[in-house]
C-alpha atoms as a PDB file:
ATOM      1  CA  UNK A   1      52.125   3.388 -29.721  1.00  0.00           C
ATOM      2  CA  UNK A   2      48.636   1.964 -28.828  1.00  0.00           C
ATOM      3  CA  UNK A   3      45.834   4.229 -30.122  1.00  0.00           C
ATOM      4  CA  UNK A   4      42.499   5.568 -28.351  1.00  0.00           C
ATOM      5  CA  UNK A   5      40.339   2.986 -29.816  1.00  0.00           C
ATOM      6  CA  UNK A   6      42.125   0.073 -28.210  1.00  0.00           C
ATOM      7  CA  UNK A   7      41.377   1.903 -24.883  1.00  0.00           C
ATOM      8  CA  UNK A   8      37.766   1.887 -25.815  1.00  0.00           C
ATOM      9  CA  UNK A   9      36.595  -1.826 -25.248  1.00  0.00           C
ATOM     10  CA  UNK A  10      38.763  -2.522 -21.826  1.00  0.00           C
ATOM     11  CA  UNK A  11      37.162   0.599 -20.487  1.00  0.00           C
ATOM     12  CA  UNK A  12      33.602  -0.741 -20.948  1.00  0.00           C
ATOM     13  CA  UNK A  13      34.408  -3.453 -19.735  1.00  0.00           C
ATOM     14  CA  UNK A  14      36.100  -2.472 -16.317  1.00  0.00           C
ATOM     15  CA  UNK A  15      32.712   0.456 -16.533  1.00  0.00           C
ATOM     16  CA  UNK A  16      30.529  -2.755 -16.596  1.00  0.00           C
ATOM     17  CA  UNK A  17      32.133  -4.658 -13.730  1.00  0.00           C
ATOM     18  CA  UNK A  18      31.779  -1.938 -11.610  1.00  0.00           C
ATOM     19  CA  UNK A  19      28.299  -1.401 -12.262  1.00  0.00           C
ATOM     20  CA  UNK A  20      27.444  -4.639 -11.448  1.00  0.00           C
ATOM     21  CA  UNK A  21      29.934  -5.073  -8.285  1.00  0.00           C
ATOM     22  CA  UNK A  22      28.137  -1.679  -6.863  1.00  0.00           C
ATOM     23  CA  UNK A  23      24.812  -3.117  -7.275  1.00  0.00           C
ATOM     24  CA  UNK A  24      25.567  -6.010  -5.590  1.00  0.00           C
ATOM     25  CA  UNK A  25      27.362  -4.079  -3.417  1.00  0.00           C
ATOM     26  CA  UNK A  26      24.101  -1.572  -2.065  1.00  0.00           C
ATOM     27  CA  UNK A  27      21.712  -4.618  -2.458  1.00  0.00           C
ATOM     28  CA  UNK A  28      23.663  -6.575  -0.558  1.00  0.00           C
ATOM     29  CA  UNK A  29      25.752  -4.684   2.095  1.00  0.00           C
ATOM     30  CA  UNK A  30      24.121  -1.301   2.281  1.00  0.00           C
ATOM     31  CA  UNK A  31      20.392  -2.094   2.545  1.00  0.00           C
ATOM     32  CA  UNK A  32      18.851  -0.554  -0.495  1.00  0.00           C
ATOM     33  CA  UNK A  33      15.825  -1.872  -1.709  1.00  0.00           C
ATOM     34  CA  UNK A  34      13.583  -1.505  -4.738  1.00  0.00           C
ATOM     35  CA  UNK A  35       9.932  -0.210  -4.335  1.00  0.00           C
ATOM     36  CA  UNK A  36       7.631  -3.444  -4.163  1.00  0.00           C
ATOM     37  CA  UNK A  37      10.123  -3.987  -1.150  1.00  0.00           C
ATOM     38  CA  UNK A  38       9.776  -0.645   0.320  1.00  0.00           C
ATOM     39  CA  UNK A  39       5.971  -1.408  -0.077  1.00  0.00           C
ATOM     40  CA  UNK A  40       6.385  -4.015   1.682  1.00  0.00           C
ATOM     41  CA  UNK A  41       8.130  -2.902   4.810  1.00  0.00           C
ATOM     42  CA  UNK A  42       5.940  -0.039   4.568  1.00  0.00           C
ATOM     43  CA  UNK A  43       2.447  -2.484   4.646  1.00  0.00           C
ATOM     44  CA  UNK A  44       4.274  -4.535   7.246  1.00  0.00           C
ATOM     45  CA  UNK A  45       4.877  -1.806   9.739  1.00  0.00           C
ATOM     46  CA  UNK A  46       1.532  -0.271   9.173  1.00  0.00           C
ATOM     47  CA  UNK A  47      -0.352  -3.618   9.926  1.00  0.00           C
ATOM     48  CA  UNK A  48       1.791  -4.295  13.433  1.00  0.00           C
ATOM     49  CA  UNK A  49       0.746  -0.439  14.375  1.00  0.00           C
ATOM     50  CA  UNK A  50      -2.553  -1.202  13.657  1.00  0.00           C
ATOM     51  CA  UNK A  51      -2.741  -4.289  15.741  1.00  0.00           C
ATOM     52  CA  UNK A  52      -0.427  -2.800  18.378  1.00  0.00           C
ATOM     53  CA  UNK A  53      -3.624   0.106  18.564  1.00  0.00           C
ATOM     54  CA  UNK A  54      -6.395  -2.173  18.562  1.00  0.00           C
ATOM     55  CA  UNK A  55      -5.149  -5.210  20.889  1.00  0.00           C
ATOM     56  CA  UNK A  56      -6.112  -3.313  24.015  1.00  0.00           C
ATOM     57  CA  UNK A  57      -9.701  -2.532  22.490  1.00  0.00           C
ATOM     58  CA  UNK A  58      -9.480  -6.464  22.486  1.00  0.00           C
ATOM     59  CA  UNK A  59      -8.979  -7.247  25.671  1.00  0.00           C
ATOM     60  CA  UNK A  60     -11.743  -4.171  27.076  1.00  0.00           C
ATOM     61  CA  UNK A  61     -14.041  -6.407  24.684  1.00  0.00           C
ATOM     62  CA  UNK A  62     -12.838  -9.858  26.608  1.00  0.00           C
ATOM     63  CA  UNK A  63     -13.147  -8.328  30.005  1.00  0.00           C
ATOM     64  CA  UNK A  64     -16.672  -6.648  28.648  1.00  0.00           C
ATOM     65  CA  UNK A  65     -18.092 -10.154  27.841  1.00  0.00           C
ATOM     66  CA  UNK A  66     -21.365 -11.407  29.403  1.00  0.00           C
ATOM     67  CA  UNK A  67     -20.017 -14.753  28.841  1.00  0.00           C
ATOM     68  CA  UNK A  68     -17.942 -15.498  31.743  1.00  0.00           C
ATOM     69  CA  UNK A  69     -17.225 -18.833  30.440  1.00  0.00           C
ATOM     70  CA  UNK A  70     -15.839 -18.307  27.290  1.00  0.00           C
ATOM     71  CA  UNK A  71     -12.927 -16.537  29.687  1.00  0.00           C
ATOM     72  CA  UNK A  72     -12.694 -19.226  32.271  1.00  0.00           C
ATOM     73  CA  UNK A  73     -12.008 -21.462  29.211  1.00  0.00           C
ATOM     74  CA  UNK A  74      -9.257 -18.987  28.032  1.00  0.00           C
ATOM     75  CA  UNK A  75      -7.860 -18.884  31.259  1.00  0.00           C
ATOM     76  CA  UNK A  76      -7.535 -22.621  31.551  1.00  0.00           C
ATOM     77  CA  UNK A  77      -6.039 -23.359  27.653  1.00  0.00           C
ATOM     78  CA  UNK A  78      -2.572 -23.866  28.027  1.00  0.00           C
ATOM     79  CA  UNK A  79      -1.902 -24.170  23.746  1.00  0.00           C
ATOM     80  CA  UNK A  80      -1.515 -20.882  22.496  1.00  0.00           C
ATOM     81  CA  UNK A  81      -2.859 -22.129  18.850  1.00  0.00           C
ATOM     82  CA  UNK A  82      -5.911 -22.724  21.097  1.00  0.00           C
ATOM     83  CA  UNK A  83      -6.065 -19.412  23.131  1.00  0.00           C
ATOM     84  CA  UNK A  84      -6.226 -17.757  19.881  1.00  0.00           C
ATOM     85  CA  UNK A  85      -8.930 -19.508  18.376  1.00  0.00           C
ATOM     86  CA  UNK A  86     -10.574 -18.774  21.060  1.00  0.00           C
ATOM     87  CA  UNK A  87     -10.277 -15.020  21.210  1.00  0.00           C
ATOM     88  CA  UNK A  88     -11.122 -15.203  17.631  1.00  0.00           C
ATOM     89  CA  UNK A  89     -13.963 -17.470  17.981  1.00  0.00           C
ATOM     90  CA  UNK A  90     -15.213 -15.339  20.471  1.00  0.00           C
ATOM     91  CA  UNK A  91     -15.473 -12.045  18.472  1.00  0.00           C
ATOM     92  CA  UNK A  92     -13.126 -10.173  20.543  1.00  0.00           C
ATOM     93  CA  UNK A  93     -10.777 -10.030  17.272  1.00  0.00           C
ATOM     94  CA  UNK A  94     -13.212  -8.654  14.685  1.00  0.00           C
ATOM     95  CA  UNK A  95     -13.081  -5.129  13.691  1.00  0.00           C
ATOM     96  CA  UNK A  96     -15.966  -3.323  13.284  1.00  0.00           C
ATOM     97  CA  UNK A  97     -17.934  -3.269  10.299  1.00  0.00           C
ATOM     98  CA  UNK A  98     -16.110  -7.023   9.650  1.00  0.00           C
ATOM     99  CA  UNK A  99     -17.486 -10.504  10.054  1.00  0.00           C
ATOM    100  CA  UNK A 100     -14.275 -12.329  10.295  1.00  0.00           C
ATOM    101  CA  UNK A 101     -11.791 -11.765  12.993  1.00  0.00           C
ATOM    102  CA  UNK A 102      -7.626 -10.288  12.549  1.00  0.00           C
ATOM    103  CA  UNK A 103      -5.493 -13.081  13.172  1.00  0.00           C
ATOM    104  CA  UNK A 104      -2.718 -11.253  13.670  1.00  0.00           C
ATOM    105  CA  UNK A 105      -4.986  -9.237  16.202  1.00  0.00           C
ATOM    106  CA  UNK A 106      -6.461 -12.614  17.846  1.00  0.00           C
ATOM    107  CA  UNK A 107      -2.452 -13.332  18.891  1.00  0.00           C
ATOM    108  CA  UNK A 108      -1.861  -9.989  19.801  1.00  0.00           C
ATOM    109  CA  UNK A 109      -4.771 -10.002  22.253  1.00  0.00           C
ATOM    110  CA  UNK A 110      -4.553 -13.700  22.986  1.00  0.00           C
ATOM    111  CA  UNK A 111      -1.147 -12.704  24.543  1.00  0.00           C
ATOM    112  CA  UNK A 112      -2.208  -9.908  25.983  1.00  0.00           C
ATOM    113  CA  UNK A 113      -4.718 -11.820  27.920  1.00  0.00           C
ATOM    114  CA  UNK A 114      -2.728 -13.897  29.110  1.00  0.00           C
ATOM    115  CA  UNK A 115      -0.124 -11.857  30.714  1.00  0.00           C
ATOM    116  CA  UNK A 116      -2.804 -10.176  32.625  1.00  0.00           C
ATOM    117  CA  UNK A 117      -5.028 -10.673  35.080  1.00  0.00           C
ATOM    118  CA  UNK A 118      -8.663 -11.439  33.194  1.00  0.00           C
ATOM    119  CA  UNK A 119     -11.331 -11.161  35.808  1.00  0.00           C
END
C-alpha cells in the first residue's frame, strides 16, 4: 500500500500545471490584463476623449480664420497626409498654452473639415 508521501510530488505537479494552464487561460481567453496594460487602455481612452472634445474647437478655429486661403487650399488637397499638415501648420491643432500642434487632433479636425461644409 502506497504511502502519503508518494502522493506528495504528483500533486505539485498536477497543482503546477494548473496554475499555469489558468493563467494562460485568463490572459488569453478571458481578457485579464496586468496594470501597465490597464494603464494603457486607460491613457488610450483618455487621449481619444480628449481629442473627440477639442476637434470641434478646431474646426470653430478653421472657420474663425482671417486667412481665407489657407482654407481654400484645404478644401482643394485631396491627400489626407496633406490636409493634416495643413490644419496643423495652420495652428488650428495647437492647444492653448502649447507651441506645437496634437496630431492626433490635426486628423481628427482634418476629417472633420472635410466632411463639412467650410465656408
Amino acid at each position: 500500500m502506497p504511502g502519503p508521501r508518494e502522493y506528495i510530488k504528483p500533486g505539485l505537479w498536477g497543482a503546477f500545471a494548473g496554475a499555469v494552464a489558468m493563467a494562460i487561460v485568463g490572459f488569453w481567453g478571458l481578457g485579464w490584463t496586468t496594470a501597465a496594460g490597464a494603464d494603457r487602455v486607460a491613457k488610450d481612452r483618455t487621449d481619444a476623449a480628449v481629442v473627440a472634445a477639442l476637434a470641434p474647437f478646431c474646426v470653430v478655429s478653421a472657420n474663425r480664420d482671417t486667412e481665407t486661403a489657407k482654407l481654400a487650399i484645404f478644401r482643394a488637397e485631396e491627400s489626407s497626409y496633406k490636409r493634416t499638415q495643413l490644419v496643423a501648420d495652420a495652428g488650428w491643432a495647437s492647444m492653448a498654452g502649447t507651441t506645437s500642434p496634437n496630431y492626433a487632433l490635426a486628423l481628427a479636425c482634418s476629417e472633420m473639415l472635410k466632411g463639412a461644409k467650410v465656408s
